[in-house]
Protein backbone atom coordinates (compact mmCIF):
# COMPACT_ATOMS: atom_id res chain seq x y z
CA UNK A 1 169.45 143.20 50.79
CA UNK A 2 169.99 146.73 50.93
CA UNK A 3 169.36 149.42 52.98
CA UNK A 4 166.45 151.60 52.02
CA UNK A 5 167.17 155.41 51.96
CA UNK A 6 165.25 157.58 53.71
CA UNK A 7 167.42 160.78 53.48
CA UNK A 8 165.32 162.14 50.99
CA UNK A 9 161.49 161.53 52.73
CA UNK A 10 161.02 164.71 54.87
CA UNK A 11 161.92 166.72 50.90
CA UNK A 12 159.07 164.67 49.49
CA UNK A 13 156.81 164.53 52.07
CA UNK A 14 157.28 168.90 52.06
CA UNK A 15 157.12 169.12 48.64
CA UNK A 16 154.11 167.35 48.27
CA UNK A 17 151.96 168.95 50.95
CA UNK A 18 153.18 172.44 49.33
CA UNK A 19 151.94 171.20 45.72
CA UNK A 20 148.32 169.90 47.85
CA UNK A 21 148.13 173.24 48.53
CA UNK A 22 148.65 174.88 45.38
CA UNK A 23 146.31 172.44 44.11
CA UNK A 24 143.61 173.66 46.52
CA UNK A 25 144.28 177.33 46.38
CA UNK A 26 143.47 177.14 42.48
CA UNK A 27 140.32 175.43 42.91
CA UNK A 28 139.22 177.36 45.71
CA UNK A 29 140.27 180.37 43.31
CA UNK A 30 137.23 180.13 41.35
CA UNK A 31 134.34 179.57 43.60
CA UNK A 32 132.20 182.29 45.35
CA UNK A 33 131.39 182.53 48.39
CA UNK A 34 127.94 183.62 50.09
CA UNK A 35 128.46 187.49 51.40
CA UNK A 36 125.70 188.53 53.88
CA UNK A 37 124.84 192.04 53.55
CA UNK A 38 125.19 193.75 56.64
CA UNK A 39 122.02 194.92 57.98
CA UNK A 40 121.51 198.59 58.69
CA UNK A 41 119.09 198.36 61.35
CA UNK A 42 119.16 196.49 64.85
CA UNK A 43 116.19 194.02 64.47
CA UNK A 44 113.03 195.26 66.67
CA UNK A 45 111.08 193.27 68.97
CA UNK A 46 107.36 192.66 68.42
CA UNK A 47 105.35 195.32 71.14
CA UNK A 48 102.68 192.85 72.05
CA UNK A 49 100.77 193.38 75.04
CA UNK A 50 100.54 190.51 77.68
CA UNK A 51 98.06 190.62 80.12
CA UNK A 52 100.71 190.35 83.10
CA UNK A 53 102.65 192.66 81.93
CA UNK A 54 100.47 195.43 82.72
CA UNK A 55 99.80 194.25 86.07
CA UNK A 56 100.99 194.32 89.15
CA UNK A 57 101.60 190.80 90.81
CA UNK A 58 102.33 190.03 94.17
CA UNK A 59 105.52 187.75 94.80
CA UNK A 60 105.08 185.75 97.53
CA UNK A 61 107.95 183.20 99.70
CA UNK A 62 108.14 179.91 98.91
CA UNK A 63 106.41 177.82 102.15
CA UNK A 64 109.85 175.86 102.77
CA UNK A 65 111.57 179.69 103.49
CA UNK A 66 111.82 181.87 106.72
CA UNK A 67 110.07 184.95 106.81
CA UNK A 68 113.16 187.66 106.88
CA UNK A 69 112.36 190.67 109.24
């Protein structure tokens, strides 16, 4: 039986991912792809009122902590 000859596999096996990728590059050639536009304002934040935000509120320790002073 005889031998089988390999010398030649690592030229194939190149070629043939080069020609994949030829093969991709022309189909990709054609599509479109989705552009954002670029926004030309920063987005602003809703100004809504809270009710604690206007006041003050007192922050008091947790029970489990020392009193520090």
């Amino acid at each position: 039986m005889p031998q089988l000859d390999t010398s030649t596999w690592p030229l194939t096996i190149t070629l043939m991912i080069l020609a994949l990728f030829c093969i991709y590059q022309s189909k990709m050639i054609n599509q479109t792809m989705i552009s954002i536009p670029p926004q030309d304002k920063k987005p602003t934040k809703p100004t809504t009122q809270l009710p604690w935000e206007t006041k003050w509120t007192k922050i008091y320790l947790p029970h489990s902590s020392p009193l520090m002073s």
